[in-house]
PDB file of N, CA and C in Angstrom:
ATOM      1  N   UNK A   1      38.665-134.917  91.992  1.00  0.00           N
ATOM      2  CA  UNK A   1      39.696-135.871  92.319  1.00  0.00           C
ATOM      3  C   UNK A   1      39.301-137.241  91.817  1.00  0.00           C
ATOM      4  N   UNK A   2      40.225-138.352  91.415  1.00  0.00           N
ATOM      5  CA  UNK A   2      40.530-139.474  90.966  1.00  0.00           C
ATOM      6  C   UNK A   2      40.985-140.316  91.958  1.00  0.00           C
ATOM      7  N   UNK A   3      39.671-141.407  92.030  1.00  0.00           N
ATOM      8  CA  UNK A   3      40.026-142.132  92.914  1.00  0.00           C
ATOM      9  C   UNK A   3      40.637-143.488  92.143  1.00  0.00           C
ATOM     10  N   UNK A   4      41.688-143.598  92.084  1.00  0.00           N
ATOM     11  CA  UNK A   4      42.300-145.066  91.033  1.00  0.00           C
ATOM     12  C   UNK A   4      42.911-146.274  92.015  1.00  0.00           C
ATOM     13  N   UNK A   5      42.858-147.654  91.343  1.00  0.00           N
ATOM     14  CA  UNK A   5      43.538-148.455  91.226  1.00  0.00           C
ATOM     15  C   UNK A   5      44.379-148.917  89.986  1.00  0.00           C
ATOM     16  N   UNK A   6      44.811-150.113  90.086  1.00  0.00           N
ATOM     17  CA  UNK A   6      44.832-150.811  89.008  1.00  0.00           C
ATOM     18  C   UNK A   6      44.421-151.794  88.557  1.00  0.00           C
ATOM     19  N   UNK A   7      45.072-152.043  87.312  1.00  0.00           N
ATOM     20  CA  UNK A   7      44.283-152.963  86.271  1.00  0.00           C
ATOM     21  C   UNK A   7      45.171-154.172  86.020  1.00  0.00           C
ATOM     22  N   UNK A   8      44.799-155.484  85.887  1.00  0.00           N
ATOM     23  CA  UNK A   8      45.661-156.719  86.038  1.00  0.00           C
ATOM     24  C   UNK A   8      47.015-156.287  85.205  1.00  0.00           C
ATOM     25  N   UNK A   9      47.592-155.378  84.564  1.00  0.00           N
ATOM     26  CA  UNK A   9      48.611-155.032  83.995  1.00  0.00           C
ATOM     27  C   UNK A   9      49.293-153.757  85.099  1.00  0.00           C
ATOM     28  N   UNK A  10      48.562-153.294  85.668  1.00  0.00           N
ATOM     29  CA  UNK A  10      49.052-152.292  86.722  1.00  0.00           C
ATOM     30  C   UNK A  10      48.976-151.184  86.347  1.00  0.00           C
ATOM     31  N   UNK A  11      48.121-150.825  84.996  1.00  0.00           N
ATOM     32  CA  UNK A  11      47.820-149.650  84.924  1.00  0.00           C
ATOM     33  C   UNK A  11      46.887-149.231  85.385  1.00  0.00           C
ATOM     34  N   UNK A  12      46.902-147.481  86.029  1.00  0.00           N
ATOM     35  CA  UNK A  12      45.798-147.050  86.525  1.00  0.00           C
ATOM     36  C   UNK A  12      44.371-146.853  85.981  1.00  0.00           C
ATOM     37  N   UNK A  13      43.345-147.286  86.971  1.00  0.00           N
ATOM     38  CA  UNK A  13      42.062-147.254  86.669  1.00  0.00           C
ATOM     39  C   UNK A  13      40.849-146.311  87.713  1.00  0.00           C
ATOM     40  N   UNK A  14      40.631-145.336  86.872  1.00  0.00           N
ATOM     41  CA  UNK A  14      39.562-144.733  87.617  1.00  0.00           C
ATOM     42  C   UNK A  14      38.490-145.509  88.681  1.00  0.00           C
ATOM     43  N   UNK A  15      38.401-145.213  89.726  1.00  0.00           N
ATOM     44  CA  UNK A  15      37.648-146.222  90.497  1.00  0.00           C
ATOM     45  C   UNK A  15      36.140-145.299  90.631  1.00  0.00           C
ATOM     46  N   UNK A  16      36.170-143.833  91.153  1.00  0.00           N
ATOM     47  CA  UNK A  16      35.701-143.202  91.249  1.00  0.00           C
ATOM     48  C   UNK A  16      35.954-141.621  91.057  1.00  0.00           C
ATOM     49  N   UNK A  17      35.180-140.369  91.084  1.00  0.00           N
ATOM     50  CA  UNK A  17      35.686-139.433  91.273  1.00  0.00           C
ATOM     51  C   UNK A  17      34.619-138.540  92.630  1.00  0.00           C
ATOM     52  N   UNK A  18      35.694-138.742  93.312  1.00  0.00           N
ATOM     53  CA  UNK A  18      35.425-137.697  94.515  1.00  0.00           C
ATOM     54  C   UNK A  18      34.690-135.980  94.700  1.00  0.00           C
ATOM     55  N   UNK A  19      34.320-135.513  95.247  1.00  0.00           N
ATOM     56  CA  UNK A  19      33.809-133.878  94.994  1.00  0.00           C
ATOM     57  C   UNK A  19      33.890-133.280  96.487  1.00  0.00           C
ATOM     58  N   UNK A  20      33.585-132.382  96.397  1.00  0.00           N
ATOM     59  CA  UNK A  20      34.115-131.367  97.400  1.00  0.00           C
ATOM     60  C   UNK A  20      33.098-132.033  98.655  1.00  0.00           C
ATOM     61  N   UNK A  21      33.862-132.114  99.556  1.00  0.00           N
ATOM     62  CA  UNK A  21      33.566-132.952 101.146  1.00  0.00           C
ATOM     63  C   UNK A  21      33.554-134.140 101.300  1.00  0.00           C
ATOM     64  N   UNK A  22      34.026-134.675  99.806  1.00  0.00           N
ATOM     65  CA  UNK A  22      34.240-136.105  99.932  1.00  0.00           C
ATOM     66  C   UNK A  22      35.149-136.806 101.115  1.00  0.00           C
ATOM     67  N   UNK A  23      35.231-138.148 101.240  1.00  0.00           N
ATOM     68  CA  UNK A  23      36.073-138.447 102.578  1.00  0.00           C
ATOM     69  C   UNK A  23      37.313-139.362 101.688  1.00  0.00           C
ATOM     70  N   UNK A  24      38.063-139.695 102.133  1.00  0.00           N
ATOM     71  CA  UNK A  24      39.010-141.360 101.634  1.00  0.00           C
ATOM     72  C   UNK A  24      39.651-141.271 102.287  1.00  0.00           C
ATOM     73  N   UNK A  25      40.443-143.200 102.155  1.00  0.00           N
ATOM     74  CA  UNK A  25      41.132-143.007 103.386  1.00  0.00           C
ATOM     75  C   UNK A  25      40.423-143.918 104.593  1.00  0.00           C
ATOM     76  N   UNK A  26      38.665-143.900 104.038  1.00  0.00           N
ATOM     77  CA  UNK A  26      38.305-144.327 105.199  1.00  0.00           C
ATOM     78  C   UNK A  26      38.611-146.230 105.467  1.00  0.00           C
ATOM     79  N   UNK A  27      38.505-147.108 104.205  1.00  0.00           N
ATOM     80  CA  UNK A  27      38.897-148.223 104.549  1.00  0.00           C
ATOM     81  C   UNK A  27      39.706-148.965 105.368  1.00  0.00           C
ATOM     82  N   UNK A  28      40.706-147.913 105.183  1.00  0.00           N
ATOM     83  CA  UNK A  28      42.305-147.968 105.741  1.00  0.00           C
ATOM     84  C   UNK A  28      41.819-148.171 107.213  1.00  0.00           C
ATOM     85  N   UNK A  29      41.393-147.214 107.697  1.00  0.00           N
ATOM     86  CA  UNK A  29      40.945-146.992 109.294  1.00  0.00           C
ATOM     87  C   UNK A  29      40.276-148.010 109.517  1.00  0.00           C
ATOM     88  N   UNK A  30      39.057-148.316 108.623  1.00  0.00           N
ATOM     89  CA  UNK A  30      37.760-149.711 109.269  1.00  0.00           C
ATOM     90  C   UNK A  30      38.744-150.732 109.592  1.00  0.00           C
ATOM     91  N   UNK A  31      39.381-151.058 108.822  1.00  0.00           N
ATOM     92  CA  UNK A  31      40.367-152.499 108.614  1.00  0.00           C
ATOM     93  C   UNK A  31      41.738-152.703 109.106  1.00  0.00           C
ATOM     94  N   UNK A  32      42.332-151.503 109.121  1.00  0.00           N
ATOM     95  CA  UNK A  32      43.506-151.411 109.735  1.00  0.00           C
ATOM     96  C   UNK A  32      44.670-152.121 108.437  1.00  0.00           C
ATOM     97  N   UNK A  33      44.290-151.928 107.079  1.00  0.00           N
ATOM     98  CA  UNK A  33      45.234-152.086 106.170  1.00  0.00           C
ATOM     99  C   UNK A  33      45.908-151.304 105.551  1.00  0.00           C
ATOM    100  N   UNK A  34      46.660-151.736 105.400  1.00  0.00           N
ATOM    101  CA  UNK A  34      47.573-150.448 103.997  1.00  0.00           C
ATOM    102  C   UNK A  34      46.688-150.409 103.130  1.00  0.00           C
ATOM    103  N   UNK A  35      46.659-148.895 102.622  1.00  0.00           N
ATOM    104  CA  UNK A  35      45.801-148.626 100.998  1.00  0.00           C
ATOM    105  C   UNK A  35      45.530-149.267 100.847  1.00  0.00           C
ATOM    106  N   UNK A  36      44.393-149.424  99.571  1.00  0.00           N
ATOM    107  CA  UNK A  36      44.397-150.049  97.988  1.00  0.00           C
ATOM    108  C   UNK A  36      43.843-149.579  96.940  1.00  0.00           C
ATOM    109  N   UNK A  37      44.054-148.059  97.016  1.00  0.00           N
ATOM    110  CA  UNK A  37      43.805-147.017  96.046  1.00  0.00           C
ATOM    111  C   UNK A  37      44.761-146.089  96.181  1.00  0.00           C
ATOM    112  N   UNK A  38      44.871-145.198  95.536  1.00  0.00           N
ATOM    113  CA  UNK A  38      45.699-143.839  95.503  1.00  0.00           C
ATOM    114  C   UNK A  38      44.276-143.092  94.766  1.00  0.00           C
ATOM    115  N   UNK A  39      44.471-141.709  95.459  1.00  0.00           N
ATOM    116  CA  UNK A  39      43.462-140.720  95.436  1.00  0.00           C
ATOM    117  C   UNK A  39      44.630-139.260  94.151  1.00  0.00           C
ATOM    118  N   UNK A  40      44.288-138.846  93.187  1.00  0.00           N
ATOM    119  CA  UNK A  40      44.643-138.258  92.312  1.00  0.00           C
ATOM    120  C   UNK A  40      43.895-136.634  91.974  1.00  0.00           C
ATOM    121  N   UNK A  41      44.523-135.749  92.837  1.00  0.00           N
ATOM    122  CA  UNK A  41      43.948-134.597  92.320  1.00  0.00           C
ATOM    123  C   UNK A  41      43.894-134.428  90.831  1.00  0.00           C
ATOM    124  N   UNK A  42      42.777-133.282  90.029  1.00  0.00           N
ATOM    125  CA  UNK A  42      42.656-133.406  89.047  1.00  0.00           C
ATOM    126  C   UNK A  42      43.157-131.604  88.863  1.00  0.00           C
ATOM    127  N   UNK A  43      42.821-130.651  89.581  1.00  0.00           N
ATOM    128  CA  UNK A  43      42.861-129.310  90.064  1.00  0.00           C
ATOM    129  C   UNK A  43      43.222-129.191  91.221  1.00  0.00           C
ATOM    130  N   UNK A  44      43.821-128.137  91.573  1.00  0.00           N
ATOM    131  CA  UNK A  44      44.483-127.833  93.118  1.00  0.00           C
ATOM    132  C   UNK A  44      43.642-128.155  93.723  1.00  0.00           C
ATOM    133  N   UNK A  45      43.581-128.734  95.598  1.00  0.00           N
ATOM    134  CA  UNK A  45      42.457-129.193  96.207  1.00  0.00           C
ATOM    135  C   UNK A  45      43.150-128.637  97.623  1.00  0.00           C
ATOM    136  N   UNK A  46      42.104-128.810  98.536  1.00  0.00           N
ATOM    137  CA  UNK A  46      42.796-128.803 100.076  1.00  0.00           C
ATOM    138  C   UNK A  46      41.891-129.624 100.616  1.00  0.00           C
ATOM    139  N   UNK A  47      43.271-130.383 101.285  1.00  0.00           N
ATOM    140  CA  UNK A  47      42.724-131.583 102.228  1.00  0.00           C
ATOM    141  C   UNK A  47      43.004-131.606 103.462  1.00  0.00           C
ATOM    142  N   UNK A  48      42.271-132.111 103.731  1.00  0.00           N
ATOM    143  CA  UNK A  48      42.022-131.956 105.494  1.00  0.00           C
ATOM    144  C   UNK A  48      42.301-132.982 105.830  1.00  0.00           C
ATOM    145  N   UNK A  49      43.277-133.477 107.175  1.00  0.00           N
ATOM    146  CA  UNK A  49      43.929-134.939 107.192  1.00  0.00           C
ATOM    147  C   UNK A  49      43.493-134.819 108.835  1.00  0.00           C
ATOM    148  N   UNK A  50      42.997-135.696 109.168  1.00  0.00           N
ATOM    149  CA  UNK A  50      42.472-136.154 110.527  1.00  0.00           C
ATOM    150  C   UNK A  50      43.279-137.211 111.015  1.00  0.00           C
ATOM    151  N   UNK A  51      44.274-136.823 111.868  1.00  0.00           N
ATOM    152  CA  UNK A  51      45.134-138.467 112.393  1.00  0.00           C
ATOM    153  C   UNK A  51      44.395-139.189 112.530  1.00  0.00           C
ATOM    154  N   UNK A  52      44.326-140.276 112.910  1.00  0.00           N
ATOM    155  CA  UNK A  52      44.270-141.166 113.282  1.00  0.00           C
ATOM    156  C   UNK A  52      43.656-141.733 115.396  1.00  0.00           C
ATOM    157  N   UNK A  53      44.694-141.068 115.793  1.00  0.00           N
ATOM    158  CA  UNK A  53      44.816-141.039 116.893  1.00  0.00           C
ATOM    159  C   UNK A  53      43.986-139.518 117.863  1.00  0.00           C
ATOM    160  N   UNK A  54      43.341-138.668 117.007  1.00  0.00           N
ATOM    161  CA  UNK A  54      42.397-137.863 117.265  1.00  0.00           C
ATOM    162  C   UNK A  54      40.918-138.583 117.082  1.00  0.00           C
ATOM    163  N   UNK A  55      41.001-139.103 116.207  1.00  0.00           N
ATOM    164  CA  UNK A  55      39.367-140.084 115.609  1.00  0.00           C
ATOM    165  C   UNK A  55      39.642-141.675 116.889  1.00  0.00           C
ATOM    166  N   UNK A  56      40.348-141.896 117.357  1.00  0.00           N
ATOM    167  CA  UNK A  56      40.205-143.080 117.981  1.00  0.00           C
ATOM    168  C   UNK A  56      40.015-142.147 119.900  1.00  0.00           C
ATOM    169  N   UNK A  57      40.549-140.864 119.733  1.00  0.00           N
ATOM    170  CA  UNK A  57      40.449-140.775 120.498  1.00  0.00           C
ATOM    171  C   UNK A  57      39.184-140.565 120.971  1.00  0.00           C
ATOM    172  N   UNK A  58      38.244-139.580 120.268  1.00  0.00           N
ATOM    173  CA  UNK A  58      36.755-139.276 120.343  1.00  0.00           C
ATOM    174  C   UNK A  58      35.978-140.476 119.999  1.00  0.00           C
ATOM    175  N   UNK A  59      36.441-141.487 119.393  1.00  0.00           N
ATOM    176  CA  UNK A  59      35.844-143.118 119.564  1.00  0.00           C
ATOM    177  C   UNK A  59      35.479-143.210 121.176  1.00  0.00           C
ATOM    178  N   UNK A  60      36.620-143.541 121.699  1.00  0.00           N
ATOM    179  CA  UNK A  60      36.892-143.531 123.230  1.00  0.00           C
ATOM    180  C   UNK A  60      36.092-142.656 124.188  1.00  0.00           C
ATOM    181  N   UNK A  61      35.671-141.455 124.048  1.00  0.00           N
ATOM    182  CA  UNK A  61      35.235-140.627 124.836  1.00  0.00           C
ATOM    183  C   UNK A  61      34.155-140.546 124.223  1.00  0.00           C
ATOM    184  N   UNK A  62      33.165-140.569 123.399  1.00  0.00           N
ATOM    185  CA  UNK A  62      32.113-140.635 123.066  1.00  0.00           C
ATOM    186  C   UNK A  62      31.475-141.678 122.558  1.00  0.00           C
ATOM    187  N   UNK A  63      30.571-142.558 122.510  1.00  0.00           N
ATOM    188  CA  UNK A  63      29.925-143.687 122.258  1.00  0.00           C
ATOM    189  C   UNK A  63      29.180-143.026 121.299  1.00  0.00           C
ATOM    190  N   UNK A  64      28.562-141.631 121.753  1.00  0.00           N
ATOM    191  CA  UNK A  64      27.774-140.818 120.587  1.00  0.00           C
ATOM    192  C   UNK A  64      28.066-140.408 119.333  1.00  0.00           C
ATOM    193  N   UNK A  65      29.127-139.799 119.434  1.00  0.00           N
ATOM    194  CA  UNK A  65      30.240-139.721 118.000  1.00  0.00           C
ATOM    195  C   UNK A  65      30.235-141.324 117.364  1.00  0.00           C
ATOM    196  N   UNK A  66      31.063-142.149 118.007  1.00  0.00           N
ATOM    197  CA  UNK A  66      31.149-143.298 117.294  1.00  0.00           C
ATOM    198  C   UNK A  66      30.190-143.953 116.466  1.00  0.00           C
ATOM    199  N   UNK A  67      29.203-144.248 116.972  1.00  0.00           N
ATOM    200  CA  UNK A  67      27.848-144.213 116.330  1.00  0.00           C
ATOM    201  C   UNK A  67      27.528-143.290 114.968  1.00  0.00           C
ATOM    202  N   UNK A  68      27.938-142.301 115.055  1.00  0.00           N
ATOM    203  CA  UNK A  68      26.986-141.273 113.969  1.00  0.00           C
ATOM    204  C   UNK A  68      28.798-141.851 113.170  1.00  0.00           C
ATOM    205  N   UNK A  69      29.559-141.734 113.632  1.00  0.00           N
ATOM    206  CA  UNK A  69      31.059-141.785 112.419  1.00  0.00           C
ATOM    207  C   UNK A  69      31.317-143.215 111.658  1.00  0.00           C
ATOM    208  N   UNK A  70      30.471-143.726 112.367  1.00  0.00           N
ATOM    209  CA  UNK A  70      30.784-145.461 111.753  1.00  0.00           C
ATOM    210  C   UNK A  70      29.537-145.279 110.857  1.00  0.00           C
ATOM    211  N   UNK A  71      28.006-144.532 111.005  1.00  0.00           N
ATOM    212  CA  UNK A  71      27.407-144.865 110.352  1.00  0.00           C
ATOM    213  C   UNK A  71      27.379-143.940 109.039  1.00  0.00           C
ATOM    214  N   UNK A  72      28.348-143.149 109.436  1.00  0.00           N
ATOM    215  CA  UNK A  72      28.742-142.091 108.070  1.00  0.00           C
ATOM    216  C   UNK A  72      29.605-142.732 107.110  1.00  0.00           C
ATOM    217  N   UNK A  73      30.522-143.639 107.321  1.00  0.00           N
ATOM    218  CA  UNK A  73      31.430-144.395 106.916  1.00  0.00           C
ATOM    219  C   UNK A  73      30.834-145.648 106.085  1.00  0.00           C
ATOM    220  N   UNK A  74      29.508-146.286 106.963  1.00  0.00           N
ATOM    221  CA  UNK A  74      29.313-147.017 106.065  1.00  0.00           C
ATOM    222  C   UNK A  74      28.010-146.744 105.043  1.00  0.00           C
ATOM    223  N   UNK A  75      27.393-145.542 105.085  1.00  0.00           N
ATOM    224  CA  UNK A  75      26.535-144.776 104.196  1.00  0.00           C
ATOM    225  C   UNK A  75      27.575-144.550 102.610  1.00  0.00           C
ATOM    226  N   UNK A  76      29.279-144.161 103.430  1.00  0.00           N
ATOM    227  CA  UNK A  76      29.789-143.462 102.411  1.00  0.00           C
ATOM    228  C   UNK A  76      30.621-144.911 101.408  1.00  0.00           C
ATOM    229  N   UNK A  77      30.597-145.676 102.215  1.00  0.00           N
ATOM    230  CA  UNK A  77      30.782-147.079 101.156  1.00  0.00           C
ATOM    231  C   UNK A  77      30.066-147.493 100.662  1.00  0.00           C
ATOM    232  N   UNK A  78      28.678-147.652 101.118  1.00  0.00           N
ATOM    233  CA  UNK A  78      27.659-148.287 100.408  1.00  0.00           C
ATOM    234  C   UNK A  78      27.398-147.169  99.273  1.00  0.00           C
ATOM    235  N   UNK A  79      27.330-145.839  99.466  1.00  0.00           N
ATOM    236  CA  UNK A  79      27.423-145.542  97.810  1.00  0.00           C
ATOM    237  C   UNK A  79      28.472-145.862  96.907  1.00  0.00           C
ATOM    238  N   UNK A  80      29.716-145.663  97.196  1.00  0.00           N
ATOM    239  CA  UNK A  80      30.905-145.762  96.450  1.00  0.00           C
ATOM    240  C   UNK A  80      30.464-147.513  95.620  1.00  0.00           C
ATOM    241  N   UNK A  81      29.834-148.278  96.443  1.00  0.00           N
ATOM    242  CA  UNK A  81      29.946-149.425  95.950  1.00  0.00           C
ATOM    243  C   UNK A  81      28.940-149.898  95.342  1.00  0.00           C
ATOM    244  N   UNK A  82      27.717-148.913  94.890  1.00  0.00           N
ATOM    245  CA  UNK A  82      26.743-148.709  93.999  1.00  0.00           C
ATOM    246  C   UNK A  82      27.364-147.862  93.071  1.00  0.00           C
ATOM    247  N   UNK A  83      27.600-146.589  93.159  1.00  0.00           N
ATOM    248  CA  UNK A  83      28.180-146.264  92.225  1.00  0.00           C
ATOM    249  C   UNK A  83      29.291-147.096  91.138  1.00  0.00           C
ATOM    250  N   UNK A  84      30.498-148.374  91.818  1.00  0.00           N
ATOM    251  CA  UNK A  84      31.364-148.756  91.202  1.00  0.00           C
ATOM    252  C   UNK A  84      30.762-150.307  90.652  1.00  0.00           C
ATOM    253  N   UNK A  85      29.753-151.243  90.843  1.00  0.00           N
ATOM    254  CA  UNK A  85      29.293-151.940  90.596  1.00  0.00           C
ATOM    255  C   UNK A  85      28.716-152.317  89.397  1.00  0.00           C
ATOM    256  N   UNK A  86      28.294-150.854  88.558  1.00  0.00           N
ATOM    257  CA  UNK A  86      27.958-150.932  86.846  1.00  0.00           C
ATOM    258  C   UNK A  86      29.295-151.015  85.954  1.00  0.00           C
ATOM    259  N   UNK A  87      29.709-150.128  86.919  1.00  0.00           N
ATOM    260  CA  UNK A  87      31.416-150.019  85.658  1.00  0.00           C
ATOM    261  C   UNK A  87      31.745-151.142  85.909  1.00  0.00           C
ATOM    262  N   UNK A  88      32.397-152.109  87.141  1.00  0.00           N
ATOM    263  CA  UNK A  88      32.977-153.453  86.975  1.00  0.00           C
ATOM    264  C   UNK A  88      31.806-154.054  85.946  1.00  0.00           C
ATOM    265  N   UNK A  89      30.376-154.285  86.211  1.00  0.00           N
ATOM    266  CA  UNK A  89      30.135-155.169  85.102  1.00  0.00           C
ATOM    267  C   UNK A  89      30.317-154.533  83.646  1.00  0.00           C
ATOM    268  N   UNK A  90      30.320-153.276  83.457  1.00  0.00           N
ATOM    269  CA  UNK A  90      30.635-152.834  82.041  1.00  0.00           C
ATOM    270  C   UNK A  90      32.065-153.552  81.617  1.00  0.00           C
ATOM    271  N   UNK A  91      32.752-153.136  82.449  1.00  0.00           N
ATOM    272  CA  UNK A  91      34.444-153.720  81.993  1.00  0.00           C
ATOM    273  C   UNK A  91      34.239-155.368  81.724  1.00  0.00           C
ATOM    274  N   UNK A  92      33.661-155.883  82.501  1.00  0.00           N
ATOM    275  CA  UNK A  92      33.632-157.257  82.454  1.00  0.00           C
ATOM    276  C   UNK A  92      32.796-157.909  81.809  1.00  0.00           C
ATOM    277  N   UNK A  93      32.144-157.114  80.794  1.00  0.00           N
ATOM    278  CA  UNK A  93      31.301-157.196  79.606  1.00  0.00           C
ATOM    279  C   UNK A  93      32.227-157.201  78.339  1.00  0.00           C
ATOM    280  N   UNK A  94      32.489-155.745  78.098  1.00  0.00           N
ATOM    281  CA  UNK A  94      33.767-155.303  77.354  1.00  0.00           C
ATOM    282  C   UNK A  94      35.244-156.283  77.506  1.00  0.00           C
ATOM    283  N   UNK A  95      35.460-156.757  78.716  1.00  0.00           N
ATOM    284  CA  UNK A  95      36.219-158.072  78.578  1.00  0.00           C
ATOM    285  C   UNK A  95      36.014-159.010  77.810  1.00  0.00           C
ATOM    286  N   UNK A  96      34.786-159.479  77.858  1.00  0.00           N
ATOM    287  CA  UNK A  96      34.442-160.525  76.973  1.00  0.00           C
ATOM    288  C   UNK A  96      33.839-160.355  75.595  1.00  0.00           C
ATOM    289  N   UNK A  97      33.339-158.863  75.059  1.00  0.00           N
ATOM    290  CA  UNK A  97      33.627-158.935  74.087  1.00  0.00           C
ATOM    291  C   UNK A  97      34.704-158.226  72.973  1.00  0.00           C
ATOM    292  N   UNK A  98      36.053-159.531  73.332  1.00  0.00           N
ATOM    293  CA  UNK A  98      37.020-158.916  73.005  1.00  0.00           C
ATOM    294  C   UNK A  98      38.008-157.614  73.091  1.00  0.00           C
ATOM    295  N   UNK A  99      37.573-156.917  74.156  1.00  0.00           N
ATOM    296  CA  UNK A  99      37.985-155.751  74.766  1.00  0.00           C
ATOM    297  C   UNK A  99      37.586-154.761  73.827  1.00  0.00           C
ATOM    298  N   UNK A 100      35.997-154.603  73.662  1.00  0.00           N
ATOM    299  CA  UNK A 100      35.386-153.598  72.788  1.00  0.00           C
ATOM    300  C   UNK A 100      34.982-152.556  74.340  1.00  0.00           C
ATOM    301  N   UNK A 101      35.732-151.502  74.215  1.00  0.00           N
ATOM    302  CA  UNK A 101      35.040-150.694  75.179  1.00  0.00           C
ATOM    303  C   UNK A 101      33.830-149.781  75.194  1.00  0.00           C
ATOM    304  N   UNK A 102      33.400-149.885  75.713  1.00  0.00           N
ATOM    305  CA  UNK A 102      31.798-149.254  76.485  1.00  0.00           C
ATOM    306  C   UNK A 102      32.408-148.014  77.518  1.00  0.00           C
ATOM    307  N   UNK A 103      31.744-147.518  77.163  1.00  0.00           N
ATOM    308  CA  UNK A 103      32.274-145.895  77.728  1.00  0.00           C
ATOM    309  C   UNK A 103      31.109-145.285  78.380  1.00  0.00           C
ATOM    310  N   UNK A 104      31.071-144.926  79.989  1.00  0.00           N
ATOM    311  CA  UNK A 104      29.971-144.712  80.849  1.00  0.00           C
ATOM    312  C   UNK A 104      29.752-143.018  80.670  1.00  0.00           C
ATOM    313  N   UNK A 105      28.650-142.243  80.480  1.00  0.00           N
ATOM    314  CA  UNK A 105      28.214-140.983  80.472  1.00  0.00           C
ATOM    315  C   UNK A 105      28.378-140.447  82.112  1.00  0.00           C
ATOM    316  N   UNK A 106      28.636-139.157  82.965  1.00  0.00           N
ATOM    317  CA  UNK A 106      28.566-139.072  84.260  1.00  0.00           C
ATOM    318  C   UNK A 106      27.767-139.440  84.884  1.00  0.00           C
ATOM    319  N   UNK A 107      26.454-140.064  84.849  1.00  0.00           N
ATOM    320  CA  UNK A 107      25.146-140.714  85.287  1.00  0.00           C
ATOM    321  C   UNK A 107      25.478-142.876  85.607  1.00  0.00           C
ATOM    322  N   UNK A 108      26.932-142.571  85.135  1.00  0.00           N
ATOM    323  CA  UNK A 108      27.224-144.131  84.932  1.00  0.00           C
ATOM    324  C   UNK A 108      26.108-145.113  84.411  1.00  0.00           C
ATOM    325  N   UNK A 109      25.724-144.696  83.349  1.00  0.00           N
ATOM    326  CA  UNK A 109      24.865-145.058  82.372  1.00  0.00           C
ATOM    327  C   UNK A 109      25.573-145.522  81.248  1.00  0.00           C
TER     328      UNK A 109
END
């Protein structure tokens, strides 16, 4: 799966790609905002959708859960945001020189 935004023209941009047990979705919940990605199957997938109001509820009744789910949440951002941190500076390299693109290997190398 394709995790995209966009690009100051509004075309879509790979942000990440997801793999089997991946989570998303989760920002939305920390912050209480609308999106700011769309998630893009690439091959048939099945997803598992957890309301909302089931996860706040076991917030509530467990202090123990909450703990281990907040710290899963922010394990699972702090990679996403190592992982996405070379490509913005690649792009923003390739921005400046003249929009020569640099093209990352799966190692984001």
């Amino acid at each position: 799966m394709d995790f995209e935004g966009a690009n100051d023209c509004g075309a879509p941009v790979e942000l990440a790609r997801l793999r089997r047990g991946d989570i998303f979705g989760e920002v939305s919940f920390v912050d209480n905002e609308p999106t700011s990605a769309s998630v893009i199957a690439g091959t048939d997938a099945e997803i598992l959708v957890i309301d909302v109001d089931v996860i706040q509820s076991l917030l509530l009744g467990d202090p123990t859960f909450g703990r281990r789910f907040f710290h899963s949440i922010a394990i699972t951002l702090a990679r996403r945001l190592r992982e996405t941190n070379p490509r913005v500076l690649l792009a923003e390299q390739a921005r400046a020189n003249d929009g020569e693109q640099l093209i990352l290997d799966e190692a984001g190398d």
